[in-house]
Protein backbone atom coordinates (compact mmCIF):
# COMPACT_ATOMS: atom_id res chain seq x y z
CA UNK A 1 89.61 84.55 53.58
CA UNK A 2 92.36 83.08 55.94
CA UNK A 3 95.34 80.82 54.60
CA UNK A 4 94.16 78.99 57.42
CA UNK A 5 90.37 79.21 57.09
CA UNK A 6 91.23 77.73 53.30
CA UNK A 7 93.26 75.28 54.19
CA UNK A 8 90.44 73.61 56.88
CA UNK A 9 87.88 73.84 54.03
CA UNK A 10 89.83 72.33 50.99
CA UNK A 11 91.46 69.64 53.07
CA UNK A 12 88.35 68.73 55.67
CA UNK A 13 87.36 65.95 53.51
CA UNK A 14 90.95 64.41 53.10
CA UNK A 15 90.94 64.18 56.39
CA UNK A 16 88.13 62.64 57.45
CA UNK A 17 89.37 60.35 54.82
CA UNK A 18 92.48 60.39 56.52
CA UNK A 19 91.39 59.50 60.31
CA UNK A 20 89.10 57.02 58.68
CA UNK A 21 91.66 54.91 56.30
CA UNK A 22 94.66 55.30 59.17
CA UNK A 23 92.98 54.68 62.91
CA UNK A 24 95.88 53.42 64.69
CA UNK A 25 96.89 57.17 65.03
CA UNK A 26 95.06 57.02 68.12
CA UNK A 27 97.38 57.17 70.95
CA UNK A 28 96.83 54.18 72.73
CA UNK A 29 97.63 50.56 71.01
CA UNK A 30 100.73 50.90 72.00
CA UNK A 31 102.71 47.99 73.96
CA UNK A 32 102.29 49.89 77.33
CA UNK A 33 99.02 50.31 77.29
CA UNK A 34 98.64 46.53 76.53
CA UNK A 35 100.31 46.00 79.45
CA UNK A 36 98.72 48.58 81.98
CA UNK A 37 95.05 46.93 81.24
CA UNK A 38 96.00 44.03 82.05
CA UNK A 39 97.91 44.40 85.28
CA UNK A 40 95.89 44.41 88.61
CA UNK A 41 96.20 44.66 92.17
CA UNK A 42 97.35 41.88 94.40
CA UNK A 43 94.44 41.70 96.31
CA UNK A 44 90.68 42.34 96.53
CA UNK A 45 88.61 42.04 99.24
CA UNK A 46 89.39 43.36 103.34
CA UNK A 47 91.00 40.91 104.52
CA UNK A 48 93.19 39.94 101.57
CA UNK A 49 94.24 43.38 100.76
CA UNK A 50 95.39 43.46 104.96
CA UNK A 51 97.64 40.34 103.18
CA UNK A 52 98.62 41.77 99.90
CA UNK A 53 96.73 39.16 98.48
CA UNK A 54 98.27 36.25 100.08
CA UNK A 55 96.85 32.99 101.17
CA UNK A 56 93.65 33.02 98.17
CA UNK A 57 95.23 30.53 95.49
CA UNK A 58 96.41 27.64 98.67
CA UNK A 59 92.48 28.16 99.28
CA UNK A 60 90.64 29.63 102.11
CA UNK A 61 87.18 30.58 102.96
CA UNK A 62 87.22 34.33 102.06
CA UNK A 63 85.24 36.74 99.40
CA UNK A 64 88.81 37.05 97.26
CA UNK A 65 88.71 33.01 96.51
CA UNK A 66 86.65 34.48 93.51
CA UNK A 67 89.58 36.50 92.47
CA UNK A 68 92.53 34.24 93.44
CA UNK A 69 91.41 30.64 93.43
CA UNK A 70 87.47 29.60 93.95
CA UNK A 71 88.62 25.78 95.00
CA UNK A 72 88.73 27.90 98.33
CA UNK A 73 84.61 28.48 98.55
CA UNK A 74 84.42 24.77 99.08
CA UNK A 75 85.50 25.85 102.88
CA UNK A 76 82.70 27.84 103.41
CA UNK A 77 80.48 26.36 105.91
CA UNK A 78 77.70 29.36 106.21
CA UNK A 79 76.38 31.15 103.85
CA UNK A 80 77.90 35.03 103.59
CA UNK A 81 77.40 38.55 102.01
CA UNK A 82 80.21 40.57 102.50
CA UNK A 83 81.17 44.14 100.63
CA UNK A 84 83.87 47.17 100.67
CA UNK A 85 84.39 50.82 100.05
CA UNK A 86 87.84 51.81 99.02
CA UNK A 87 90.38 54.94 98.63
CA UNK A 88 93.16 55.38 96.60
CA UNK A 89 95.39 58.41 97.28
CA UNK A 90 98.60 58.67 94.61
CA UNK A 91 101.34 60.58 94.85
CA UNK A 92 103.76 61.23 91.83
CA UNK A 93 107.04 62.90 92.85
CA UNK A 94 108.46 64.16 89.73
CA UNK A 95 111.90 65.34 88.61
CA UNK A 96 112.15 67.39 85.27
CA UNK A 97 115.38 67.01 83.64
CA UNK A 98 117.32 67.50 80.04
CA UNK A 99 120.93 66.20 80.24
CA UNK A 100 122.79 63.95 82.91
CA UNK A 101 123.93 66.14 85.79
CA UNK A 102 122.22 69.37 83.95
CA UNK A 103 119.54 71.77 85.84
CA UNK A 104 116.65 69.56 87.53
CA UNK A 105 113.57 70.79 89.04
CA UNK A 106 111.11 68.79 91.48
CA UNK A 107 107.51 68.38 91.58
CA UNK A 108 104.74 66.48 93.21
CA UNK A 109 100.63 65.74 92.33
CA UNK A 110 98.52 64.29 94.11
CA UNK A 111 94.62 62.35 93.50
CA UNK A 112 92.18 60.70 95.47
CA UNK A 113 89.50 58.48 94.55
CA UNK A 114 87.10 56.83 96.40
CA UNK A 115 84.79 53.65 94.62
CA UNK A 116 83.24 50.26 95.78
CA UNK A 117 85.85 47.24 96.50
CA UNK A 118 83.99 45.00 96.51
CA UNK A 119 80.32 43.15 96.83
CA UNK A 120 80.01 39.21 97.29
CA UNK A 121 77.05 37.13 97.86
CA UNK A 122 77.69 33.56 98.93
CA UNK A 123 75.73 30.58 98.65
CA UNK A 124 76.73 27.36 100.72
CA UNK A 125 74.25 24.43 99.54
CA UNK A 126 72.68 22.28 102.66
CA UNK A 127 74.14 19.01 101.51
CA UNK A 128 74.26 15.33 103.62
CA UNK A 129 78.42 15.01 102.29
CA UNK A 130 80.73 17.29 101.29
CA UNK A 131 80.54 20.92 100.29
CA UNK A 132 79.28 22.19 97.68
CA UNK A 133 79.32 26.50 97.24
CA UNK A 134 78.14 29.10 94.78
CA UNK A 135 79.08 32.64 94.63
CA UNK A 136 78.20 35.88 93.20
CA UNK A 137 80.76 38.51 93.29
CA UNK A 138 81.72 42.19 92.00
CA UNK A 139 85.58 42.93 92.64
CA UNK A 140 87.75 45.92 91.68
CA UNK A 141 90.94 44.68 90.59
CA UNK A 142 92.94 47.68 89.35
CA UNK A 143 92.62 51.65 89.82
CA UNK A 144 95.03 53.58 86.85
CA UNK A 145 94.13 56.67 88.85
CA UNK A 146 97.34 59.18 89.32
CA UNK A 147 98.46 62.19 88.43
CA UNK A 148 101.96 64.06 87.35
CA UNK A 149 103.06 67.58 87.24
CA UNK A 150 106.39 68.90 86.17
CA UNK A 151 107.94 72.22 85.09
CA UNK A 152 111.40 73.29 83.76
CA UNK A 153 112.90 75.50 81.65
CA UNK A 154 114.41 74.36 78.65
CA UNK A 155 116.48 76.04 75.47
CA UNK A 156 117.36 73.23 73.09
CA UNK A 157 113.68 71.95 72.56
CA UNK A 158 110.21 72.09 72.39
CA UNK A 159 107.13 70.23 71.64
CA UNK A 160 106.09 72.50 68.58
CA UNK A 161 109.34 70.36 67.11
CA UNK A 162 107.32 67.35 66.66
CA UNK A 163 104.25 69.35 65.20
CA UNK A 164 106.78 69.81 62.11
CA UNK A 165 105.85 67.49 59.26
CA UNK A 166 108.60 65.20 57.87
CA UNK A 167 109.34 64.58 54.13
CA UNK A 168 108.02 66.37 51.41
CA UNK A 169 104.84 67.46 53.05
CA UNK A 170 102.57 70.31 51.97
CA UNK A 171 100.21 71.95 53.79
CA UNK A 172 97.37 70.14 51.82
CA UNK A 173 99.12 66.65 52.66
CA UNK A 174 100.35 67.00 56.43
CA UNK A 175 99.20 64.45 58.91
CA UNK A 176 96.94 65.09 61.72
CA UNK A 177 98.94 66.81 64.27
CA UNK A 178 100.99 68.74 62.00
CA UNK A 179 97.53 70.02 60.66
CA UNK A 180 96.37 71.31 63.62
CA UNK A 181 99.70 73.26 64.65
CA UNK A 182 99.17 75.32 61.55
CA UNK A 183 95.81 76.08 61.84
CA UNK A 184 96.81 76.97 65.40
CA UNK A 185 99.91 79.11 63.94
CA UNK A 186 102.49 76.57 66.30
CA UNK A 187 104.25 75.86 62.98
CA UNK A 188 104.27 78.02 59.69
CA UNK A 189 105.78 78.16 56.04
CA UNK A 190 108.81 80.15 54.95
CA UNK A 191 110.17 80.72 51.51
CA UNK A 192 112.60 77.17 52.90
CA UNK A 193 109.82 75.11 54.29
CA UNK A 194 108.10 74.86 57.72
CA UNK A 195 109.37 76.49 60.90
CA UNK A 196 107.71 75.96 64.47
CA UNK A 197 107.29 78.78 66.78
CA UNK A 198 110.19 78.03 68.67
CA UNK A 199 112.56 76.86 66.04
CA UNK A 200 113.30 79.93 63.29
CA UNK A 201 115.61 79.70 60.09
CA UNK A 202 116.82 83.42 59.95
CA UNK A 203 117.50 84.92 56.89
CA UNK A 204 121.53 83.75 56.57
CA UNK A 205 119.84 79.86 56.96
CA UNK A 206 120.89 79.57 60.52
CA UNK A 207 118.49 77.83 62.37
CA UNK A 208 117.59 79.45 66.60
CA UNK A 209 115.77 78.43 69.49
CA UNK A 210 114.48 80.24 72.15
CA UNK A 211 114.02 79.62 76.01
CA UNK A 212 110.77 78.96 77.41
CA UNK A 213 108.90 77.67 80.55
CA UNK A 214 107.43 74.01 80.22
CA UNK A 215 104.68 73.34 82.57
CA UNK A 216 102.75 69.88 82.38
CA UNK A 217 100.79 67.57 83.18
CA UNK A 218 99.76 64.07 82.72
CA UNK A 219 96.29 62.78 84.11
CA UNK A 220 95.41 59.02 84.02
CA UNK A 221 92.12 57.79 85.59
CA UNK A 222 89.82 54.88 85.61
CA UNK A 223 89.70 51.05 86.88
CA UNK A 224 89.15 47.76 85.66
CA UNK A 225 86.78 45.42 87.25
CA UNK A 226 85.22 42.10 87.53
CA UNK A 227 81.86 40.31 87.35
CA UNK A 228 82.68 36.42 88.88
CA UNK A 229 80.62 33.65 88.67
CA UNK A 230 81.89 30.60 90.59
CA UNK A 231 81.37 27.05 92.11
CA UNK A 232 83.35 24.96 94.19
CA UNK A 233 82.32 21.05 94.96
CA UNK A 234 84.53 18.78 97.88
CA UNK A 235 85.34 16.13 96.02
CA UNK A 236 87.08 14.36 98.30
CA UNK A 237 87.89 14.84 102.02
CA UNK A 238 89.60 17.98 102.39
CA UNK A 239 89.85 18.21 98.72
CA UNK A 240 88.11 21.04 96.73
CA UNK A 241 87.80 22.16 92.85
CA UNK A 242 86.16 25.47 91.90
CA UNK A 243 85.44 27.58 88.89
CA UNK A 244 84.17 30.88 87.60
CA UNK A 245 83.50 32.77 84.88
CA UNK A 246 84.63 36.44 84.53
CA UNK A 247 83.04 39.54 83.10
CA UNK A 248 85.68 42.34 82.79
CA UNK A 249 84.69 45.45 82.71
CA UNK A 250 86.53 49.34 82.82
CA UNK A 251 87.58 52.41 81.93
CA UNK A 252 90.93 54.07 80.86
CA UNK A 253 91.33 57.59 80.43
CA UNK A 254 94.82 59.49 79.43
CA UNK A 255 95.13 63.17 79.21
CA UNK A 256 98.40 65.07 78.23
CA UNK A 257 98.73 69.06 78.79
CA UNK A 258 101.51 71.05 78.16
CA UNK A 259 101.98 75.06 78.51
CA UNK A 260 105.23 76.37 76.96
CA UNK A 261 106.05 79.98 77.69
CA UNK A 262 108.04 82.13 75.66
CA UNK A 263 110.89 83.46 77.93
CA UNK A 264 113.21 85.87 75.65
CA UNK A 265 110.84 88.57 74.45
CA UNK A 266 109.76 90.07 71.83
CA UNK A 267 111.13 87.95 68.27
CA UNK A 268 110.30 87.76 64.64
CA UNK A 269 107.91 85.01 64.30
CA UNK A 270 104.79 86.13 63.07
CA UNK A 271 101.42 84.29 61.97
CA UNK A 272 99.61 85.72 58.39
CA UNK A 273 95.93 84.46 59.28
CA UNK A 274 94.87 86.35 56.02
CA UNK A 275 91.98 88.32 58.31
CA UNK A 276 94.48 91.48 59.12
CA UNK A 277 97.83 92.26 60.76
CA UNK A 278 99.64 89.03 61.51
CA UNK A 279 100.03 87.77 64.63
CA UNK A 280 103.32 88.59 66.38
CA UNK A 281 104.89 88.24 69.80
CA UNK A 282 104.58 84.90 70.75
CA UNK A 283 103.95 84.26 74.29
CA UNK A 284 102.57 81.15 74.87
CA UNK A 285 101.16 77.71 73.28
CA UNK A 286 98.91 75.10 75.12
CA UNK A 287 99.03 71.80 73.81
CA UNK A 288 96.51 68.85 74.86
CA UNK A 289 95.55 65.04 73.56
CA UNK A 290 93.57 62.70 75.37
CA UNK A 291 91.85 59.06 74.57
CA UNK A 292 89.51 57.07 76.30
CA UNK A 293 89.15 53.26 76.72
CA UNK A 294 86.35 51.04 77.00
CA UNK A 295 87.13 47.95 77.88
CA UNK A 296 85.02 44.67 78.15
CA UNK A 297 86.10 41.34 78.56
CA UNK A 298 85.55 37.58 79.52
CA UNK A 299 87.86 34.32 81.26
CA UNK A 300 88.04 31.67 83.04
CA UNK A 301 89.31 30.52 86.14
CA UNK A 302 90.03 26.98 87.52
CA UNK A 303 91.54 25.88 90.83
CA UNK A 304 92.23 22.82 93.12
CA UNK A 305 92.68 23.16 96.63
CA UNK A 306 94.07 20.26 99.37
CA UNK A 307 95.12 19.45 102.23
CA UNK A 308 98.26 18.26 102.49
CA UNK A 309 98.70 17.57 105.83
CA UNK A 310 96.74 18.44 109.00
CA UNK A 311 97.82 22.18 109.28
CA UNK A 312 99.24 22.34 105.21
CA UNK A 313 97.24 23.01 102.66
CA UNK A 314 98.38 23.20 98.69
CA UNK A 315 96.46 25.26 96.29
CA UNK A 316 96.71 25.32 92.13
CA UNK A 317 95.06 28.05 89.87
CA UNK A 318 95.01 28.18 86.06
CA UNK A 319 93.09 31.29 84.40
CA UNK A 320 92.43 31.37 80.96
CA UNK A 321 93.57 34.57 78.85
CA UNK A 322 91.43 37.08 78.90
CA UNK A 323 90.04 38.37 75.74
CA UNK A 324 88.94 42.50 75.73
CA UNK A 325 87.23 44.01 72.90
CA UNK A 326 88.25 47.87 73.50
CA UNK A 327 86.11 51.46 71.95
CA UNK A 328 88.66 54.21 71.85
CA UNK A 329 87.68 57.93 71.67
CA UNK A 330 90.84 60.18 71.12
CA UNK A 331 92.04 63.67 70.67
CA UNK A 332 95.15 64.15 69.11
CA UNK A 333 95.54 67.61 69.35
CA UNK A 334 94.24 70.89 70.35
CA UNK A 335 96.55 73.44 70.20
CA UNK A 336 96.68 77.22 71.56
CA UNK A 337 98.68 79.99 70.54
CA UNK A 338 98.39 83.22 72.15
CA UNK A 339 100.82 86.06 71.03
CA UNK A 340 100.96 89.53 71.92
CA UNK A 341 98.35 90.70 69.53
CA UNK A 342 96.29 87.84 69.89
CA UNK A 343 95.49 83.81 69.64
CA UNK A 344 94.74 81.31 67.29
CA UNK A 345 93.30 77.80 68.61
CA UNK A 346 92.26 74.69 66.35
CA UNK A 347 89.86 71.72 68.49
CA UNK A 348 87.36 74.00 70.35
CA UNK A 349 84.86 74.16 67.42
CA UNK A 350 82.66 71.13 66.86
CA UNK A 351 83.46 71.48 63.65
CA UNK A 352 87.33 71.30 63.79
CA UNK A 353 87.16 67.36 64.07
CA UNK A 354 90.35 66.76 61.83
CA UNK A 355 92.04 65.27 65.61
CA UNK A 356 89.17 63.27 66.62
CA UNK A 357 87.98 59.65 66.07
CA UNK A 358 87.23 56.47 67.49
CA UNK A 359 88.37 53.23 67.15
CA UNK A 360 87.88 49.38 67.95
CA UNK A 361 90.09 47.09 68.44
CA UNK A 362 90.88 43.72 70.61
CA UNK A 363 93.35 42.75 73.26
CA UNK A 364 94.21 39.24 74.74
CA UNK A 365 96.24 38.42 77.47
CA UNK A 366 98.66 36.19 78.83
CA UNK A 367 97.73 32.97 80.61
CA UNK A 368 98.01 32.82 84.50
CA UNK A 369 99.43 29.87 86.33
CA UNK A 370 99.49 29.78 90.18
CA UNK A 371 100.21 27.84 93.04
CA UNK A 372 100.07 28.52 97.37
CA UNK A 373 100.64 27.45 100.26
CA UNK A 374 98.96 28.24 103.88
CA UNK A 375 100.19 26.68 107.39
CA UNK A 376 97.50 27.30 110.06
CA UNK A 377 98.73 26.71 113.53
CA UNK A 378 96.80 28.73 115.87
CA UNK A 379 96.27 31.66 116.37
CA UNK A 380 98.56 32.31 113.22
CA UNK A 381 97.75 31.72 109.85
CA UNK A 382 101.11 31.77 107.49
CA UNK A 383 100.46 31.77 103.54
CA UNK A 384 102.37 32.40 100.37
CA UNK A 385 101.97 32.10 96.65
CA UNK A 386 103.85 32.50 93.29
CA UNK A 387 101.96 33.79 89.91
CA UNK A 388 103.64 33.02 86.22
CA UNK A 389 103.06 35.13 83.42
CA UNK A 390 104.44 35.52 80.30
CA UNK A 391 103.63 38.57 78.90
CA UNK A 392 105.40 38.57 75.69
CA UNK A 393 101.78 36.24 74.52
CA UNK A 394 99.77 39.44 74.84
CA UNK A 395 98.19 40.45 71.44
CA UNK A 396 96.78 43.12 69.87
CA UNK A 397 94.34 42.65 66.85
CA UNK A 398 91.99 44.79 64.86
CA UNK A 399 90.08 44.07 61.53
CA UNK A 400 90.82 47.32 59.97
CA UNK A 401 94.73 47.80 61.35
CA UNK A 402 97.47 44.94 61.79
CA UNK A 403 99.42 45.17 64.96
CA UNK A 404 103.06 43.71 63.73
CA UNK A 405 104.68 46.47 65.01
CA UNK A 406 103.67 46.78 68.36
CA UNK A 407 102.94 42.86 68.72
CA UNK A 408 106.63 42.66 68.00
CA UNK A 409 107.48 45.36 70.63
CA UNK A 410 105.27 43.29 72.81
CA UNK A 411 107.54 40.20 72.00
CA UNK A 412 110.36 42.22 73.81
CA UNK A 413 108.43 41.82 77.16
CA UNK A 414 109.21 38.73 79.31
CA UNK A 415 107.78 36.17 81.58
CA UNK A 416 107.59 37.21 85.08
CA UNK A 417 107.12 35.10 88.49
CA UNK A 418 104.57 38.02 90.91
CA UNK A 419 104.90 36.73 94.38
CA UNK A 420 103.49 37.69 98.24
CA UNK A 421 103.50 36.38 101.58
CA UNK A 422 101.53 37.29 104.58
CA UNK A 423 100.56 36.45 108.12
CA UNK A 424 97.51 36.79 110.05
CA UNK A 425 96.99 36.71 113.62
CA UNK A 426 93.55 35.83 115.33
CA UNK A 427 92.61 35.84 118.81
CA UNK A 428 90.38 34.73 121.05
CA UNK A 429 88.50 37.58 121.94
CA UNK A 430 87.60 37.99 118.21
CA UNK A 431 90.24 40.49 116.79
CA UNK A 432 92.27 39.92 113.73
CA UNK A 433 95.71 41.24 112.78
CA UNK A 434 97.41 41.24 109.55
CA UNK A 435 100.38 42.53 107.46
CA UNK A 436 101.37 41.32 103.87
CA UNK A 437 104.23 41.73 101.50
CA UNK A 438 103.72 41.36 97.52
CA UNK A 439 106.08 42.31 94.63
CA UNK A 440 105.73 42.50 91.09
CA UNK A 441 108.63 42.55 88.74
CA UNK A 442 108.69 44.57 85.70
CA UNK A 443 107.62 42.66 82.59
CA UNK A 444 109.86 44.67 80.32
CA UNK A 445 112.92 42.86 78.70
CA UNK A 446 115.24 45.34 79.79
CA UNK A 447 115.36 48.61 82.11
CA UNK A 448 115.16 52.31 81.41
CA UNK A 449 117.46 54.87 82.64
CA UNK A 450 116.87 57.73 85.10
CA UNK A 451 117.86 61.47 83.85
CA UNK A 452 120.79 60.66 87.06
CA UNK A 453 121.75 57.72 85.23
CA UNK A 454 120.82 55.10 87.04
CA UNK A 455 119.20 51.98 85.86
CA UNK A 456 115.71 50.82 86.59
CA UNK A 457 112.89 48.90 85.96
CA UNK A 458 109.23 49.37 87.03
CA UNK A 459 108.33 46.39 89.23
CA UNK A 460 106.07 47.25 92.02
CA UNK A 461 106.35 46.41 95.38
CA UNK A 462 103.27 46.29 97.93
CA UNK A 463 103.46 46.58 101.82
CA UNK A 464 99.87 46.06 103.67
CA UNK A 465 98.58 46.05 107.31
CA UNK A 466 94.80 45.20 108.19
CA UNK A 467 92.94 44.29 111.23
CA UNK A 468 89.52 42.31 112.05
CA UNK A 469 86.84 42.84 114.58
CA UNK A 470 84.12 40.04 115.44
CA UNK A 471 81.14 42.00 116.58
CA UNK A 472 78.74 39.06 116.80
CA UNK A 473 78.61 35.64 115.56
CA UNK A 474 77.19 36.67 112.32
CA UNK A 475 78.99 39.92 111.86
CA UNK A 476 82.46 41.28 111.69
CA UNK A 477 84.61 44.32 110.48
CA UNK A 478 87.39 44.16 108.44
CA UNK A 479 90.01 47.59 107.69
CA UNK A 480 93.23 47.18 105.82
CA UNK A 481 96.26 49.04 103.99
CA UNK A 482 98.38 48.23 101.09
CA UNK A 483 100.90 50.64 99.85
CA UNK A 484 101.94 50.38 96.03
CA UNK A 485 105.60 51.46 95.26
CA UNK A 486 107.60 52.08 92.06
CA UNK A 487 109.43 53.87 89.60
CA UNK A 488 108.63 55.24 86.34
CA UNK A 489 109.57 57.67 83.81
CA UNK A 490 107.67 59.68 81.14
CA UNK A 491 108.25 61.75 78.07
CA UNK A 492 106.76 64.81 77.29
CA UNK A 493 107.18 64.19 73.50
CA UNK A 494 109.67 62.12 71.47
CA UNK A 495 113.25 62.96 69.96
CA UNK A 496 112.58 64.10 66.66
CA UNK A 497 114.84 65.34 64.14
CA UNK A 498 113.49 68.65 62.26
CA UNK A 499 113.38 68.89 58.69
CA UNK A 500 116.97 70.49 57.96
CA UNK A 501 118.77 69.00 60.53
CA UNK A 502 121.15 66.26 61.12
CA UNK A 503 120.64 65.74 64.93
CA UNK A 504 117.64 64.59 66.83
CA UNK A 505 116.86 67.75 69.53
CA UNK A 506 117.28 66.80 73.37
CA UNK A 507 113.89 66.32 74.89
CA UNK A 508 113.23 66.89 78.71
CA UNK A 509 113.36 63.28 80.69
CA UNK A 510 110.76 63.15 84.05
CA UNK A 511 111.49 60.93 86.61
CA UNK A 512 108.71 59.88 88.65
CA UNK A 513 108.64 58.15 92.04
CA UNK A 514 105.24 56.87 92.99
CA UNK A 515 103.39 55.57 95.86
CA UNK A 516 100.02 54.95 96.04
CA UNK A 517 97.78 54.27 99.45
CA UNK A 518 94.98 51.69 99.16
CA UNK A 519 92.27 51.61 102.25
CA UNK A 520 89.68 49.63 102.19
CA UNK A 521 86.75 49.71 104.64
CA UNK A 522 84.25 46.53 105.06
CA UNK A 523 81.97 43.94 106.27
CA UNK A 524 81.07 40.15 106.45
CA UNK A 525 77.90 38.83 107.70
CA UNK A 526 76.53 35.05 108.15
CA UNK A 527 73.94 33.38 107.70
């Protein structure tokens, strides 16, 4: 029998224990990930996406009053059903780099998606005074969707690095990860401890790495949506309040791959599996951890909506937090090693579980306070509006886990005031024009810096175009545009410092610039 095969066997029920006493090893309660649920597009709907969003919380008569401020149903003075297909094509343009000014190499990936925008029934009651409105609406209100690809070479690190345990671990007491390496021969023992394929301790206690290929990528798909319930009553002239009550709903996927190719030859790390000759001649290791989210959630949304003078009109939206309970599934690790005598692989077998689990936990989010403004003066329409959120009140909370850590790395995020403007044009004849500008700062309390060393931050920034065709009295198209810009910058895997060592190793840095094309395609009909 196998070192390996005896090691899964003895230890399979410590680690079930394991997975089950220590769930926050999943990868994704993590500050970030906090923060990506919760952040959503600027828009919804045709013709406020052609806006970036713009004019919904002063209040207007439009499907996204569901999603921005539902005072603004109380303008409706028809009854409507209205609905949209949209795409989302991303494009990540990476840059793989180790050390300021050092070797870089470029990259690009690309993803489309195509899903419903949106779906809105509306109800305008037949009343002697005043308005009074009820809607029914489904909206999309944020696509994770996006892909990134990079590739390098690199001789001062690697990701079998972090596969070494730390401490005083034995092989009967290493942590997840670290388990699955060995069983997948990326790290082994030595008469002085544990070595990873790429980092040897020769005989005179010198310790050498080698040069490989690293060739990734990171996958992220998904969206977040919303069931809305709403009502808005005139309760004065010109003067409208609204509700609704929101079901939201998604999924979040994350998958990591890495390939790291051996690029110096032939060397002497070799793998005793106990079954015959050991393994020798490493030439490559695959390396792969994904998680799923499931999120569901509910809020509340309240708005007022006036005129404040015959062309002016004032809008004021407060929405609740909202509060997610979220089902994890998550892969750690599997791990490949092929060498040039053959492979060893842990995570393929139903049976090798030791990286898998599942976990609950809950999420709440900031509250939202926001105000607009519109100025109609025909055949323009002119609108703005400000959003405040502080996102250092997001929480994290779980009955089996406490969150202090990453609650307090949540603390470190700030308030931010989200803002966009647009203008829309209308003519006679029955077409529409619009464009729309919206930005969104980056909630972090401080920037990060590119491998070039500049400083950043990842706020987005949104540029959108759209135009409107009246085909009848009841019916009209609607097509729009919104581009999503920013910045952002991932790690492969984090600077560790092996057992031995004094230094942390030098991990590759990859720069990404994104842009991402929303279209959305759609109708409105009256009745």
């Amino acid at each position: 029998m196998s070192s390996r095969s005896f090691c899964s066997r003895l230890f399979s029920l410590f680690l079930v224990g394991l997975v089950g006493a220590f769930p926050a090893i999943a990868a994704a309660q993590t500050a970030d990930d906090a923060y990506r649920f919760s952040n959503r597009f600027p828009a919804v709907g045709t013709r406020a996406t052609g806006m970036s969003g713009a004019g919904g919380v002063g209040g207007w008569a439009d499907p996204s009053a569901l999603y921005t401020n539902p005072a603004g149903l109380g303008y409706y003075q028809a009854s409507e059903i209205s609905g949209s297909l949209s795409g989302l094509l991303s494009r990540d343009e990476s840059t793989y780099q180790i050390f300021v000014d050092g070797p870089a190499s470029q990259n690009t990936g690309d993803n489309a998606t195509a899903r419903l925008g949106h779906l809105t029934g509306i109800y305008n009651v037949d009343t002697e005074r005043g308005s009074l409105v009820f809607a029914l609406g489904f909206n999309r209100t944020s696509a994770f969707d996006r892909e990134l690809s990079y590739s390098g070479q690199n001789s001062v690190s690697s990701i079998t690095d972090t596969f070494l345990p730390s401490g005083n671990g034995s092989v009967n007491t290493l942590p997840i990860v670290p388990f699955v390496a060995f069983q997948a021969g990326a790290i082994d023992t030595t008469g002085s401890g544990f070595v990873s394929l790429t980092r040897n301790i020769q005989q005179d206690g010198t310790v050498t790495s080698r040069d490989i290929q690293q060739d990734g990528t990171m996958t992220r798909g998904g969206s977040m949506n919303e069931f809305n319930f709403a009502g808005a009553l005139e309760v004065a002239p010109n003067v409208m309040i609204g509700a609704s009550a929101n079901i939201s709903y998604g999924t979040y996927v994350s998958e990591s791959e890495l390939t790291e190719t051996d690029l110096d030859g032939e060397d002497n790390y070799s793998v005793d599996t106990g079954d015959g000759p050991p393994l020798e001649d490493f030439q490559s290791m695959f390396f792969r951890e994904r998680f799923t989210s499931d999120l569901t959630g509910f809020n509340l949304r309240l708005g007022l909506s006036a005129n404040a003078a015959e062309d002016l009109r004032l809008g004021f939206t407060v929405e609740t937090p909202t509060w997610y309970s979220i089902d994890e599934t998550f892969t750690d690790a599997f791990i490949r090693t092929e060498f040039g005598n053959g492979s060893l692989a842990y995570g393929d077998d139903p049976d090798e579980d030791a990286a898998r689990g599942e976990f609950q936990y809950q999420l709440q989010t900031p509250w939202r306070l926001s105000t607009g403004v519109s100025y109609t003066r025909d055949p323009f329409l002119i609108s703005a509006d400000v959003e405040f959120v502080d996102w250092s009140q997001t929480r994290l909370d779980a009955d089996e886990t406490e969150f202090d850590v990453t609650n307090e790395t949540l603390e470190e995020y700030d308030y931010v005031v989200n803002w966009r403007g647009g203008i829309e044009y209308r003519s006679e004849n029955g077409l529409s024009l619009r464009t729309g500008i919206a930005y969104r700062p980056g909630a972090r309390g401080f920037d990060f810096t590119l491998a070039d060393g500049e400083e950043t931050d990842r706020s987005r920034l949104f540029l959108s175009a759209g135009a409107g065709v009246q085909l009848s009295e009841r019916l009209s198209l609607n097509a729009a545009w919104m581009q999503e810009r920013s910045t952002d910058q991932f790690l492969p895997y984090a600077s560790v410092t092996p057992p031995g060592e004094s230094e942390p190793i030098d991990v590759p840095v990859i720069d990404e610039d994104v842009v991402r094309n929303q279209i959305r395609v759609g109708f409105r009909y009256s009745f």
